[in-house]
Protein backbone atom coordinates (compact mmCIF):
# COMPACT_ATOMS: atom_id res chain seq x y z
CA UNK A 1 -27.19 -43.83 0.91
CA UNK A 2 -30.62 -43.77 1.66
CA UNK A 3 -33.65 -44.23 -0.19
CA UNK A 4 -34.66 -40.82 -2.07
CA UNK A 5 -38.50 -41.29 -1.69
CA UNK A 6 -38.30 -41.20 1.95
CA UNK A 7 -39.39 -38.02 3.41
CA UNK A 8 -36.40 -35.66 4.75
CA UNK A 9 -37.02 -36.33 8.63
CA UNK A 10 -37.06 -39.95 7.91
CA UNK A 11 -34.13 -40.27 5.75
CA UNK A 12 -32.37 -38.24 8.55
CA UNK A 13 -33.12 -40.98 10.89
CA UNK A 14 -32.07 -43.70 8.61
CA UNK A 15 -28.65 -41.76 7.94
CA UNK A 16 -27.76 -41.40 11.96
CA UNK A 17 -29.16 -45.10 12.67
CA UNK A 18 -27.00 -45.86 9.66
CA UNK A 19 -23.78 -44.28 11.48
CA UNK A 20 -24.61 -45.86 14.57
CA UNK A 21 -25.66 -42.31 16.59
CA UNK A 22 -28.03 -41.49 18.94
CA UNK A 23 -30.40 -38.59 18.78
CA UNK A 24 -28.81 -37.11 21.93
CA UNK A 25 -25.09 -37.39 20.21
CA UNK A 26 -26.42 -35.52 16.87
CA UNK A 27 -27.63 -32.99 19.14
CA UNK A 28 -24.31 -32.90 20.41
CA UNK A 29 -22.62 -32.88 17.60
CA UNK A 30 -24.54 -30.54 15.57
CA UNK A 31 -25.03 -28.55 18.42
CA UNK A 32 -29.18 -28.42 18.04
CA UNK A 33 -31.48 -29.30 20.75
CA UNK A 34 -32.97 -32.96 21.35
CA UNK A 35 -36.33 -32.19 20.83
CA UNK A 36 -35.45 -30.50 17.80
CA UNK A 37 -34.01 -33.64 16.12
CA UNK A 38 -37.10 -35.80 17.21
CA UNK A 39 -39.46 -33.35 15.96
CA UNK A 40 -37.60 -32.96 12.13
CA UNK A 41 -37.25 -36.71 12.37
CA UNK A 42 -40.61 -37.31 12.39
CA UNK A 43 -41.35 -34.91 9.72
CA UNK A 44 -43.55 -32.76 12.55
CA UNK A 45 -41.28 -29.87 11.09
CA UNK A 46 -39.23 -28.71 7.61
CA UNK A 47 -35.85 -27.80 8.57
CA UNK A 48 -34.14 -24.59 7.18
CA UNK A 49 -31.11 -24.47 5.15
CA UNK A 50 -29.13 -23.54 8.06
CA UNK A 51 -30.17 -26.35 10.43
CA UNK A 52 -30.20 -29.17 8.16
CA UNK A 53 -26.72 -28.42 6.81
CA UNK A 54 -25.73 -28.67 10.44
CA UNK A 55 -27.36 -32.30 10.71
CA UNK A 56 -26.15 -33.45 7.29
CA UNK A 57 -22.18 -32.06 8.35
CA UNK A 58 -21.98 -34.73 11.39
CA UNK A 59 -23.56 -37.16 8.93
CA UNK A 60 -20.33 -36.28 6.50
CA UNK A 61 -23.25 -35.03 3.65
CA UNK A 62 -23.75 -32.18 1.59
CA UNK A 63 -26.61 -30.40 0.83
CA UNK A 64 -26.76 -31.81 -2.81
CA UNK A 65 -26.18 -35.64 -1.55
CA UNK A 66 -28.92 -35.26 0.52
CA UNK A 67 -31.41 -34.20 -2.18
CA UNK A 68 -29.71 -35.84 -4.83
CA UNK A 69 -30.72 -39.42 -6.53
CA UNK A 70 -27.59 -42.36 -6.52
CA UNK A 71 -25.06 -41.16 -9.09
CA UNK A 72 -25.44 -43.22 -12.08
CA UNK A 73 -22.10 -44.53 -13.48
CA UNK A 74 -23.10 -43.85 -17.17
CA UNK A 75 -22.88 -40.88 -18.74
CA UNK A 76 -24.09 -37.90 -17.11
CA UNK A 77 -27.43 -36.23 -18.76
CA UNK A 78 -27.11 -33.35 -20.91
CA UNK A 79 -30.74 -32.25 -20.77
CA UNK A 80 -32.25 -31.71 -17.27
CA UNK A 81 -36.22 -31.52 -17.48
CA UNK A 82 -38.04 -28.78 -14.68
CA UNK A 83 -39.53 -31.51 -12.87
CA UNK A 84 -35.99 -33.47 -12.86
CA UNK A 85 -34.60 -30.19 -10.35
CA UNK A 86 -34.03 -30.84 -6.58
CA UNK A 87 -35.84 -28.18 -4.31
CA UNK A 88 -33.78 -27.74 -1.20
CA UNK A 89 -35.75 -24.98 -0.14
CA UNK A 90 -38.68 -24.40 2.58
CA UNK A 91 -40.81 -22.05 4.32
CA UNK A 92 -41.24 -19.60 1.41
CA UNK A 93 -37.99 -19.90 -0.47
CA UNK A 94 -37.59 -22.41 -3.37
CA UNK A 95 -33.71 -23.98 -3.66
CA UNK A 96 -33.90 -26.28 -7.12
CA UNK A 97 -30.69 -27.59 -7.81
CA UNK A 98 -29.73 -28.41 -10.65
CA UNK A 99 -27.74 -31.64 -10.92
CA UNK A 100 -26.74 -33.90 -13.90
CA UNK A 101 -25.45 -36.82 -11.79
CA UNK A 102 -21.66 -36.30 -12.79
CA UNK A 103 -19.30 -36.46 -9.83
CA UNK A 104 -16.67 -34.38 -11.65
CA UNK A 105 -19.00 -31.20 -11.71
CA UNK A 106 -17.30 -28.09 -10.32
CA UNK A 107 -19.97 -25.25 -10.67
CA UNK A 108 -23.51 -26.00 -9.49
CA UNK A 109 -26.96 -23.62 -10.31
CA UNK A 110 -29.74 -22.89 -8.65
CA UNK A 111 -33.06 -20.91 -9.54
CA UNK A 112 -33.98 -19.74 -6.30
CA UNK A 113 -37.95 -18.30 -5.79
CA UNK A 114 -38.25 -16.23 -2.41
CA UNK A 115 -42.43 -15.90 -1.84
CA UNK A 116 -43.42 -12.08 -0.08
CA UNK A 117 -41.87 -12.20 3.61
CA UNK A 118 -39.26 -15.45 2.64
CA UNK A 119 -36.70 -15.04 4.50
CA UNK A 120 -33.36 -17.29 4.90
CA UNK A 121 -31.34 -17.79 8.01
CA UNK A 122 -27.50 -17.09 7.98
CA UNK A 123 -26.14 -19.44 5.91
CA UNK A 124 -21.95 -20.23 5.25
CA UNK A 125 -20.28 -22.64 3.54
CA UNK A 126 -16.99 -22.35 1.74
CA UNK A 127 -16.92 -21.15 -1.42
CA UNK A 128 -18.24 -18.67 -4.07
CA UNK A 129 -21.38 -17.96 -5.61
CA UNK A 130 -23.08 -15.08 -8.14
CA UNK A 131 -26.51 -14.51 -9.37
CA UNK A 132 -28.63 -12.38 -11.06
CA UNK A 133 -32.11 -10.97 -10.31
CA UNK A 134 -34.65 -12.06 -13.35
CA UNK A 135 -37.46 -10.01 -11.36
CA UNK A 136 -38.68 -8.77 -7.48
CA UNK A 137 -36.75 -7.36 -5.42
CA UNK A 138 -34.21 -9.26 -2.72
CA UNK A 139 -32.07 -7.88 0.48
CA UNK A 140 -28.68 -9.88 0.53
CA UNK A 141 -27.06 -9.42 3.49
CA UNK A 142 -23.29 -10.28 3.80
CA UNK A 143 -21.50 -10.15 6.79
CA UNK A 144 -23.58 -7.87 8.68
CA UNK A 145 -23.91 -5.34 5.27
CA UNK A 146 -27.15 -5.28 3.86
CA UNK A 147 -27.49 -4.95 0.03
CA UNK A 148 -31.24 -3.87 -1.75
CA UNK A 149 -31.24 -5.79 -5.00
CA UNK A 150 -33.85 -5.52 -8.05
CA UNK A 151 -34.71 -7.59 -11.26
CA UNK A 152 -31.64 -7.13 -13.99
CA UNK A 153 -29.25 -6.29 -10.87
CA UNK A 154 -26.29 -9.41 -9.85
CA UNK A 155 -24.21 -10.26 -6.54
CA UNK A 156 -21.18 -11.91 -6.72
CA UNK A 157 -20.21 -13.39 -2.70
CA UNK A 158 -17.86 -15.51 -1.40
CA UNK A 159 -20.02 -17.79 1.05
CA UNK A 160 -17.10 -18.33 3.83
CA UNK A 161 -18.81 -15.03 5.06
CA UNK A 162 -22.48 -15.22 6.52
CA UNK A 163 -24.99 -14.44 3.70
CA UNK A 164 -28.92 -14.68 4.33
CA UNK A 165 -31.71 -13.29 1.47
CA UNK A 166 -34.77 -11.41 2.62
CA UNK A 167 -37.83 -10.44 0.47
CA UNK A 168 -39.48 -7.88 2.12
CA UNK A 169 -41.64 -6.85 -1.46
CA UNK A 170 -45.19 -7.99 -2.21
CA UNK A 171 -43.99 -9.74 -5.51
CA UNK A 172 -41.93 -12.84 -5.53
CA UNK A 173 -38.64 -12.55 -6.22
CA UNK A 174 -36.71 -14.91 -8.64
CA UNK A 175 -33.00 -15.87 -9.07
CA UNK A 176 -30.60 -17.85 -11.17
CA UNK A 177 -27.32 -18.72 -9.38
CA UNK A 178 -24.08 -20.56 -9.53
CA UNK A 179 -21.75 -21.67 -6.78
CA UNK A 180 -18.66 -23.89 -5.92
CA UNK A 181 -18.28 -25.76 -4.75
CA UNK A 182 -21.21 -27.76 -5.76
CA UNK A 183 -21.71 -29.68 -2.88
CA UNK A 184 -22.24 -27.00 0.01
């Protein structure tokens, strides 16, 4: 895999010049313009959740092997520090994973942030996932079916359907989650 200090767009390039693919047949594949692959290649632009889980599916990734640092074949840690998470988020909405290394992990958590006005594009991927408010105020929309959620409130969705968050408050809004599997 690629080096982890590389910026996203440029590990993206590595990865397809790795597999041997053009710009033109990721764009293909992935079903995202050209121009749009050139521009997050060269780190001009952050992709969303949505698009870059399109990318990293022709490239055979998940989400967390993307973000994530080599497995280590030792023992997994026990105690993850705060700066140790993964943030798979942008534009207003903070992802971090949290990941010991261990291959043989079947449920993965998140604490999610959404900033006033964050909003995240439809996202699916097979699975389940549940969470729990700790405070603001977050619309969940599943499958067309919008949801108001508030601080102490929980959601419990299977992700095969199409699920995007909204915060349309003036306070941040944070969340603590769990999904499987873990590598979506």
């Amino acid at each position: 895999m690629s080096d982890i200090s590389l910026a996203p767009g440029r590990r993206l390039a590595e990865i397809r010049q790795q597999q041997g693919l053009s710009q033109r047949r990721v764009a293909e594949l992935s079903g995202l313009t050209h121009s749009a692959i050139s521009t997050i290649e060269q780190d001009k632009v952050s992709p969303a959740v949505g698009t870059l889980q399109k990318l990293l599916k022709v490239y055979g990734l998940s989400l967390s092997e993307f973000f994530s640092e080599p497995v280590q074949p030792d023992r997994p840690k026990v105690v993850i520090e705060a700066n140790e998470l993964i943030d798979i988020g942008s534009q207003g909405v903070s992802l971090r994973l949290i990941h010991n290394g261990s291959p043989e992990r079947t449920l993965a958590m998140m604490l999610e942030t959404y900033e006033p006005g964050a909003t995240t594009e439809k996202i699916r991927h097979q699975g389940e996932e549940i969470g729990t408010l700790l405070e603001g105020e977050i619309t969940l929309t599943v499958d067309g079916q919008r949801y108001q959620l508030r601080a102490g409130q929980s959601y419990v969705i299977d992700t095969g359907h199409p699920h995007s968050f909204n915060n349309t408050s003036a306070q941040p809004c944070r969340i603590v989650s769990a999904h499987t599997p873990t590598t979506f």
